[in-house]
Protein backbone atom coordinates (compact mmCIF):
# COMPACT_ATOMS: atom_id res chain seq x y z
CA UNK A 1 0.00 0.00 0.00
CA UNK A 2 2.75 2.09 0.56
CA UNK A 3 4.56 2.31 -2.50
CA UNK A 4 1.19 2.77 -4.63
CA UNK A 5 0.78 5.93 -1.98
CA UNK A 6 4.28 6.85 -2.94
CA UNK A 7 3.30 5.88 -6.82
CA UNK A 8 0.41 8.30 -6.50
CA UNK A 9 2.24 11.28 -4.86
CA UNK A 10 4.83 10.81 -7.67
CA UNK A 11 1.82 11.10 -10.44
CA UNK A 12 0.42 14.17 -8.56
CA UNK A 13 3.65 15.63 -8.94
CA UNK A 14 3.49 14.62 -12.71
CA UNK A 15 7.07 12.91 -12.54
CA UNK A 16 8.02 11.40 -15.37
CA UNK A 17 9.25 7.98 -13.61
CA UNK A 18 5.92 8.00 -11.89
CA UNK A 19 3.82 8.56 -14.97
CA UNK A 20 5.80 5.72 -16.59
CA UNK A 21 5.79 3.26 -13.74
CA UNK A 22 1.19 3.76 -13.62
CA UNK A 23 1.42 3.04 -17.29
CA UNK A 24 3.83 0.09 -17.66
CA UNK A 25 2.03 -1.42 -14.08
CA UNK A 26 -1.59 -0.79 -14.77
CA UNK A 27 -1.97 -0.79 -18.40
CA UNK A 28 -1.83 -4.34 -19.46
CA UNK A 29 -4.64 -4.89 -17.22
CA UNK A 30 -6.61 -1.92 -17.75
CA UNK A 31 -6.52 -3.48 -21.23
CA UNK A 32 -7.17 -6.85 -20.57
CA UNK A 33 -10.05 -5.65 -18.27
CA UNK A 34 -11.76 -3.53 -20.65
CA UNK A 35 -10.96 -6.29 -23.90
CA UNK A 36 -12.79 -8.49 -22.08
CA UNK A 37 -16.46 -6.15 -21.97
CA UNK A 38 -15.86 -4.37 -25.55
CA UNK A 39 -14.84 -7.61 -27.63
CA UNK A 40 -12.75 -5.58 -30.21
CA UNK A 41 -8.96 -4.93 -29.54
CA UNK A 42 -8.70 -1.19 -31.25
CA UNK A 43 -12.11 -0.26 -29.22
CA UNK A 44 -9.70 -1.60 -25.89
CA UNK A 45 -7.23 0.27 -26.98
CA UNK A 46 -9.26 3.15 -27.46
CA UNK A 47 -10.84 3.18 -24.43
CA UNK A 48 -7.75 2.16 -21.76
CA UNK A 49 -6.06 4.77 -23.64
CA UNK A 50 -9.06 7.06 -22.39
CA UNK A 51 -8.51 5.76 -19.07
CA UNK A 52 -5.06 7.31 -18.64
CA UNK A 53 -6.13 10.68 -20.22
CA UNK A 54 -8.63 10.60 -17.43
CA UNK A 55 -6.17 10.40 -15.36
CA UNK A 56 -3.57 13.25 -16.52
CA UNK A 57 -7.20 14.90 -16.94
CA UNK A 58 -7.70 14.49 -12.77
CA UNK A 59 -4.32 15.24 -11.87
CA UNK A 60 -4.36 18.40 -13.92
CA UNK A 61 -7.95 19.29 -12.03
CA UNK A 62 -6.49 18.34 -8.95
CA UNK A 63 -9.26 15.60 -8.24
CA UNK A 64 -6.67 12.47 -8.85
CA UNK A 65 -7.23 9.48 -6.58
CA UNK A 66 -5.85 10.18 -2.86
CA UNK A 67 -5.35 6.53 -1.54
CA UNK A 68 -5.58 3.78 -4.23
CA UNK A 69 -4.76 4.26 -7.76
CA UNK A 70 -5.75 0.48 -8.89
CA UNK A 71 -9.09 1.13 -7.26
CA UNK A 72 -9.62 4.31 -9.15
CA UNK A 73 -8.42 3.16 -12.37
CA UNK A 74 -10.82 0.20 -12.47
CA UNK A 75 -13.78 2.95 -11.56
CA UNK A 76 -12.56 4.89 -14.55
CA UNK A 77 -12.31 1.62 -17.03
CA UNK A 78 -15.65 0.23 -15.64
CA UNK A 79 -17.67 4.33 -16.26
CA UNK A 80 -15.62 3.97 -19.15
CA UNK A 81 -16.93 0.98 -20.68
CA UNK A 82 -20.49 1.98 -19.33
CA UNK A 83 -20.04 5.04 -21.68
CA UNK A 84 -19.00 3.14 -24.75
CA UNK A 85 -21.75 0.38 -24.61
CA UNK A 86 -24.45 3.43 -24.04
CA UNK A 87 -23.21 5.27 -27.16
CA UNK A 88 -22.82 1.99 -29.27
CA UNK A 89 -26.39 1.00 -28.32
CA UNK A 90 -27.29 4.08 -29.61
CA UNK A 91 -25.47 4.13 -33.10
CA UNK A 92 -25.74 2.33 -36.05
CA UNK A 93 -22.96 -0.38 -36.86
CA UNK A 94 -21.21 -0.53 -40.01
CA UNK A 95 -18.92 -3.61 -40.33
CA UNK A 96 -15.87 -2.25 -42.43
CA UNK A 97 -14.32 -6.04 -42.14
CA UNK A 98 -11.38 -5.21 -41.22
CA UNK A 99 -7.93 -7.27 -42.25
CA UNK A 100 -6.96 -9.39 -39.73
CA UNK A 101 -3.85 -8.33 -37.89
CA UNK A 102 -1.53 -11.59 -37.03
CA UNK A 103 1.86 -11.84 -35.42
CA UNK A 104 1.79 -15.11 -36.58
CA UNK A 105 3.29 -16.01 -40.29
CA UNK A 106 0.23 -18.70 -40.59
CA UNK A 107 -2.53 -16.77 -41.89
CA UNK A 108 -5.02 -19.67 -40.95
CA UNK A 109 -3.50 -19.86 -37.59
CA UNK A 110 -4.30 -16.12 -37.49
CA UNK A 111 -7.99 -16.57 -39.05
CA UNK A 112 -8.68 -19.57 -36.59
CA UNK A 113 -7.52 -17.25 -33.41
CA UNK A 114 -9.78 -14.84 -34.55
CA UNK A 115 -12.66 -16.46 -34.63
CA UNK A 116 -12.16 -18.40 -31.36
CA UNK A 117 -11.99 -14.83 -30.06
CA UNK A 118 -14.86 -13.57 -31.67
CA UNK A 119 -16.44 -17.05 -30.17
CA UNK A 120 -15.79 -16.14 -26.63
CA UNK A 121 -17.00 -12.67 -27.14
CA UNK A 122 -20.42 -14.19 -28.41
CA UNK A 123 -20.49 -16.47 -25.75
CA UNK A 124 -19.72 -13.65 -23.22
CA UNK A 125 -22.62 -11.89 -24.23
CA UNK A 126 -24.90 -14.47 -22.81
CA UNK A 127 -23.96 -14.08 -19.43
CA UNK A 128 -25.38 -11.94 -17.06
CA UNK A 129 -24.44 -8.35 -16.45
CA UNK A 130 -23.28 -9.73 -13.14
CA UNK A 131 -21.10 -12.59 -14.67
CA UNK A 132 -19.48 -10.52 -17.67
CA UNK A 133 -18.40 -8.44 -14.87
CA UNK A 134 -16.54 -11.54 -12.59
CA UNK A 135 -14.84 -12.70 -15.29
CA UNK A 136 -13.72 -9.22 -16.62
CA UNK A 137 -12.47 -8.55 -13.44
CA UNK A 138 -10.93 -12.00 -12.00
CA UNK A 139 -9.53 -13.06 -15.86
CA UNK A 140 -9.17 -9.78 -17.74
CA UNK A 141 -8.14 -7.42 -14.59
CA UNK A 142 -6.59 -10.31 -12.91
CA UNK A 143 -8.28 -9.58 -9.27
CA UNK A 144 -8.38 -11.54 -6.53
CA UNK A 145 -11.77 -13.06 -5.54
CA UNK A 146 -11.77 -10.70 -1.96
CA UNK A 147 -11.14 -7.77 -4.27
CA UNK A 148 -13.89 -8.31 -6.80
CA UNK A 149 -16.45 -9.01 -3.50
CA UNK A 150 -15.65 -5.81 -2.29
CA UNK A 151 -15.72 -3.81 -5.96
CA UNK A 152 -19.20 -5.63 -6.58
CA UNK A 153 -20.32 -4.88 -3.02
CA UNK A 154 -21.25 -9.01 -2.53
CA UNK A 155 -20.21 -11.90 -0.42
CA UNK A 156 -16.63 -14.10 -1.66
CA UNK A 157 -18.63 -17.08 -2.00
CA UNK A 158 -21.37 -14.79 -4.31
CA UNK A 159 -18.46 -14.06 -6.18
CA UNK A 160 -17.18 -17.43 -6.58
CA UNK A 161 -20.47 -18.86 -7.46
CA UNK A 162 -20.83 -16.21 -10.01
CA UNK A 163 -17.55 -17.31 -11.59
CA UNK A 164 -18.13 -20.79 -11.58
CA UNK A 165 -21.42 -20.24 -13.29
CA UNK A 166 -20.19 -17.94 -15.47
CA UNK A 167 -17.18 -20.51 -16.52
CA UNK A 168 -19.77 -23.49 -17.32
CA UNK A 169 -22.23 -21.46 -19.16
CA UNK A 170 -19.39 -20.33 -21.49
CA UNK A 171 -18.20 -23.65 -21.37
CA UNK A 172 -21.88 -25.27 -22.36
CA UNK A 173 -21.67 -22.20 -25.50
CA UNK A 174 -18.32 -22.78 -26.78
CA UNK A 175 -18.77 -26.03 -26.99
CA UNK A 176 -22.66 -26.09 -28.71
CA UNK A 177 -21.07 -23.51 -31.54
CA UNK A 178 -18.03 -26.39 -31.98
CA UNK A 179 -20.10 -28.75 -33.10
């Protein structure tokens, strides 16, 4: 707790090393966190990216979190997301089809990945509001099961039978759209 207290008077201060250390520490999950509610890894991008320019925003205003900086970042990432899903409800979708982006020299390797993704994404959408959010937090934001109770103001074992619900009914999807 102390160094993220020392982390966050460094990022009031805007120092550079501070400002650096949030980003390469809190970024990947950020990411992960909102990848996992949006589906689409530019949107992600997008949208963590807004996260941190929220942040410069709040330090600049003098509002930036005073005692936890994960805690505030995953409030920003979840309004965030909130935000995005509001707007996108609201406008029309144009699928552009856009290339598929591979770091692998296989393009069907690449095509396969991509639609396992898109798979999950589908399948996510099933769930309820309150299991997309357990297994954004606990897989995408990596949080332990104490930390998600207390984010989602419910009990450890709520949030573990959540989870495990969660897991099967993707499990039960994935594996109806294999076959």
């Amino acid at each position: 707790m102390q160094d993220e207290l020392t982390l966050l008077d460094g990022v009031r201060r805007l120092e550079p090393a501070a400002l650096e250390q949030v980003h390469d520490t809190y970024y990947p999950v950020i990411f992960r966190y909102i990848s996992f509610r949006v589906g689409d890894q530019e949107t992600a991008e997008d949208l963590t990216s807004d996260v941190f320019t929220r942040l410069l925003s709040a330090v600049r205003d003098h509002t930036a979190p005073q005692n936890t900086l994960r805690g505030w970042l995953y409030g920003v990432a979840s309004r965030v997301v909130a935000d995005y899903h509001r707007k996108s409800y609201r406008a029309e979708h144009v699928d552009l089809t856009p290339a598929i982006e591979s770091s692998t020299p296989d393009p069907s390797e690449a095509v396969s990945n991509k639609q396992t993704l898109e798979a999950l994404h589908a399948a996510m959408d099933d769930l309820t509001e309150d299991q997309q959010e357990v297994i954004a937090l606990r897989f995408g934001y990596e949080m332990p099961i104490r930390e998600v109770a207390k984010q989602m103001g419910k009990s450890e074992g709520a949030i573990k039978q959540l989870q495990a619900r969660a897991v099967a009914a993707l499990s039960r999807t994935l594996g109806t759209r294999r076959n």
